[in-house]
C-alpha atoms as a PDB file:
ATOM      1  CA  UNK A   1      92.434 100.221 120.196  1.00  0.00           C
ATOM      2  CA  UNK A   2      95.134 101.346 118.224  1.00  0.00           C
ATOM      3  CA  UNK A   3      98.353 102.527 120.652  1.00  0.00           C
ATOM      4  CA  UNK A   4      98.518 105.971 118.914  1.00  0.00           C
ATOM      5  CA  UNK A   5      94.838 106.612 119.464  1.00  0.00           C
ATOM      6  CA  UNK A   6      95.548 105.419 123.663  1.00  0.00           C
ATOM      7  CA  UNK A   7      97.940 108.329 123.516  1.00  0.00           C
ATOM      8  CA  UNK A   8      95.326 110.605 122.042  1.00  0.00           C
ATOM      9  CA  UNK A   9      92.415 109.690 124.720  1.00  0.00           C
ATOM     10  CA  UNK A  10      94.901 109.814 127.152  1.00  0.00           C
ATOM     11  CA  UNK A  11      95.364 113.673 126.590  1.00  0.00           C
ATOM     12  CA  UNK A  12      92.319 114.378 125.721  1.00  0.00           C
ATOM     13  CA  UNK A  13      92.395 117.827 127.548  1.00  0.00           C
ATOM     14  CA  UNK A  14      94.279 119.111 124.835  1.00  0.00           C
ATOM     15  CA  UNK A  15      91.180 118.988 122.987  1.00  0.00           C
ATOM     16  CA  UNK A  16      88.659 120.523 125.664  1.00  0.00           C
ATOM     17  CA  UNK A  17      88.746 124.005 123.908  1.00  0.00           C
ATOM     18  CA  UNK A  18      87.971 123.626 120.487  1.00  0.00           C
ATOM     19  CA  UNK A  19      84.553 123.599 118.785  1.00  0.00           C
ATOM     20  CA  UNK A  20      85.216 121.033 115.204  1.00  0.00           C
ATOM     21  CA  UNK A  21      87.971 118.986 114.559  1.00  0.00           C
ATOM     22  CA  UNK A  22      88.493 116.817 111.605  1.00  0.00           C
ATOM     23  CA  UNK A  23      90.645 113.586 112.236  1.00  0.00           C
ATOM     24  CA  UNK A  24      92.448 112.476 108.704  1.00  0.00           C
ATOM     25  CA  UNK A  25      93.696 108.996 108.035  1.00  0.00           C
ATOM     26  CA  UNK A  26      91.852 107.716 110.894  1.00  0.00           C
ATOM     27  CA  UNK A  27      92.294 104.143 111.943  1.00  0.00           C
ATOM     28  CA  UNK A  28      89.913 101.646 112.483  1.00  0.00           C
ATOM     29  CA  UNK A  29      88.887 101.836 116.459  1.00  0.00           C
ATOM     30  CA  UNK A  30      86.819 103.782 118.503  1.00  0.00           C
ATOM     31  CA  UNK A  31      88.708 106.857 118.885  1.00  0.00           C
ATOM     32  CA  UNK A  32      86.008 108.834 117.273  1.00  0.00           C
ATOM     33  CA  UNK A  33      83.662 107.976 120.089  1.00  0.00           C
ATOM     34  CA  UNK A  34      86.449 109.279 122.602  1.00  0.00           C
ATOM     35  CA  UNK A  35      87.062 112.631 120.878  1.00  0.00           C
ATOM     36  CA  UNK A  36      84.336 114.603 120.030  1.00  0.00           C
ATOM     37  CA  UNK A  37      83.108 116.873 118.522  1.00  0.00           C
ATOM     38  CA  UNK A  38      85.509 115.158 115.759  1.00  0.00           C
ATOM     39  CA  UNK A  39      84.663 114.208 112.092  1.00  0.00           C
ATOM     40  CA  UNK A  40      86.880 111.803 110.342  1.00  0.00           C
ATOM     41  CA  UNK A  41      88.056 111.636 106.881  1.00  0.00           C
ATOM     42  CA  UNK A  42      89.775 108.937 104.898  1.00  0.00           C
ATOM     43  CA  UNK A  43      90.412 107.850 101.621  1.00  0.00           C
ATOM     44  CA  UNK A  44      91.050 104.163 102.510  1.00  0.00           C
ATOM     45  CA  UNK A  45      87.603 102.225 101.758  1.00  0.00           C
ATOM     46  CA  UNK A  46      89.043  99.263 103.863  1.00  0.00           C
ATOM     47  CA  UNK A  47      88.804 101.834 106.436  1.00  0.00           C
ATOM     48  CA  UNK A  48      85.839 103.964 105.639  1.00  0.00           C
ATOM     49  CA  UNK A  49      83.586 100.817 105.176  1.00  0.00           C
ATOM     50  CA  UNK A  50      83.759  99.683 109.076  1.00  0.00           C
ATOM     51  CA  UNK A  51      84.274 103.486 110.349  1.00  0.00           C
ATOM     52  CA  UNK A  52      81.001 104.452 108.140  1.00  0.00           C
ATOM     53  CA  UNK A  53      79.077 101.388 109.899  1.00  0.00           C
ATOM     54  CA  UNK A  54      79.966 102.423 113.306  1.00  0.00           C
ATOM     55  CA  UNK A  55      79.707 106.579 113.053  1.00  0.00           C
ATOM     56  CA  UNK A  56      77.825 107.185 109.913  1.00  0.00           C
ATOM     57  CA  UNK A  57      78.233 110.830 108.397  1.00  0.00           C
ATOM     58  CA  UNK A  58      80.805 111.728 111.133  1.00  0.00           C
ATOM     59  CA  UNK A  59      82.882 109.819 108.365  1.00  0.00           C
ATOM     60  CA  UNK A  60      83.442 110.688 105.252  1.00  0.00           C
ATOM     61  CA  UNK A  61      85.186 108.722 102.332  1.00  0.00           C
ATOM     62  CA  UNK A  62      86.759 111.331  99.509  1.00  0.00           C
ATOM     63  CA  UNK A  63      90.043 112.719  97.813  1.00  0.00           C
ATOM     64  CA  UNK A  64      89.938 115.456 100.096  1.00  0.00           C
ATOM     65  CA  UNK A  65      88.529 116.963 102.660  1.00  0.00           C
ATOM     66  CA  UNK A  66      85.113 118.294 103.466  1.00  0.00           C
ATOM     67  CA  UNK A  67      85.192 121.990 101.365  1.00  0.00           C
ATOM     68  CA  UNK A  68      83.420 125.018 103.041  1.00  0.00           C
ATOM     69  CA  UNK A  69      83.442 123.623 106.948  1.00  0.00           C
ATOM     70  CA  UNK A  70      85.967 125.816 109.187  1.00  0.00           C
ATOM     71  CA  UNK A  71      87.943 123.214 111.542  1.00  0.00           C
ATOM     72  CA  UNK A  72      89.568 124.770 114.428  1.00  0.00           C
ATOM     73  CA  UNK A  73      91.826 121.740 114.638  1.00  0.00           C
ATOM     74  CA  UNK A  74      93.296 118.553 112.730  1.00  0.00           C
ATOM     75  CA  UNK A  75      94.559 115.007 113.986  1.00  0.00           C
ATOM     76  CA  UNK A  76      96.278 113.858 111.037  1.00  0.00           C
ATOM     77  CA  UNK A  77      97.535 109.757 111.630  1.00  0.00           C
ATOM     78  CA  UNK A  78     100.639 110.099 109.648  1.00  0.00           C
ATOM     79  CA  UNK A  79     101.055 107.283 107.244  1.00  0.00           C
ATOM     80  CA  UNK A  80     104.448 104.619 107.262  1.00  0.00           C
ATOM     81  CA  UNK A  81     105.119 104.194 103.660  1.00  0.00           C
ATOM     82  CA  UNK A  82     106.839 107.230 102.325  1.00  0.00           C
ATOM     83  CA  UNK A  83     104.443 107.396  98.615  1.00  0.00           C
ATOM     84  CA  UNK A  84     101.305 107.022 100.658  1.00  0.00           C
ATOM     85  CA  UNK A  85     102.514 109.823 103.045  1.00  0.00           C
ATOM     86  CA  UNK A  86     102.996 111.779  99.496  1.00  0.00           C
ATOM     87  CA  UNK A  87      99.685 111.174  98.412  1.00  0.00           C
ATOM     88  CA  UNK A  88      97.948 112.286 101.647  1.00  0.00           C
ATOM     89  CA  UNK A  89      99.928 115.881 101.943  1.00  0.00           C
ATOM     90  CA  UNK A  90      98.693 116.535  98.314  1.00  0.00           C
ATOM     91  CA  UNK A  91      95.188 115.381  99.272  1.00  0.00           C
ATOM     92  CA  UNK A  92      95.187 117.439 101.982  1.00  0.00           C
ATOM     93  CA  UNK A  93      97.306 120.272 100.804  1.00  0.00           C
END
């Protein structure tokens, strides 16, 4: 498991109170078995393909987000490369 997602699970009282989350740019581990109730979203198909095997529809592989679901909170993995963290705030956005 991924040392940002150890960090996660290791608070994951933070996330006691809240009803449905939506994790974006998810990596590939087991953090959506952790943290629940969570849906993922990515638009990464290297990523989707193994997260999709594992959780099914709790992941979803798009341009954007799921439209008309309320989330009451987001876990967004921040990408390195400065144009891919461009192109995931406008996906998002």
């Amino acid at each position: 498991m991924q040392g940002t997602s150890q960090v996660i699970i290791r608070n994951l009282d933070v996330f006691e109170n809240f009803d449905k989350g939506l994790i974006i740019g998810m990596p590939d581990d087991e953090l959506l078995a952790e943290v629940s109730p969570l849906n993922a979203f990515t638009w990464d198909y290297s990523k989707y393909k193994p997260l999709h095997k594992k959780f099914g529809d709790k992941v979803v592989f798009d341009t954007q987000p799921p439209k008309g679901i309320m989330y009451d909170r987001a876990l967004i993995f921040l990408p390195k490369a400065k144009e891919e963290f461009k192109l995931m705030l406008s996906m998002v956005a």
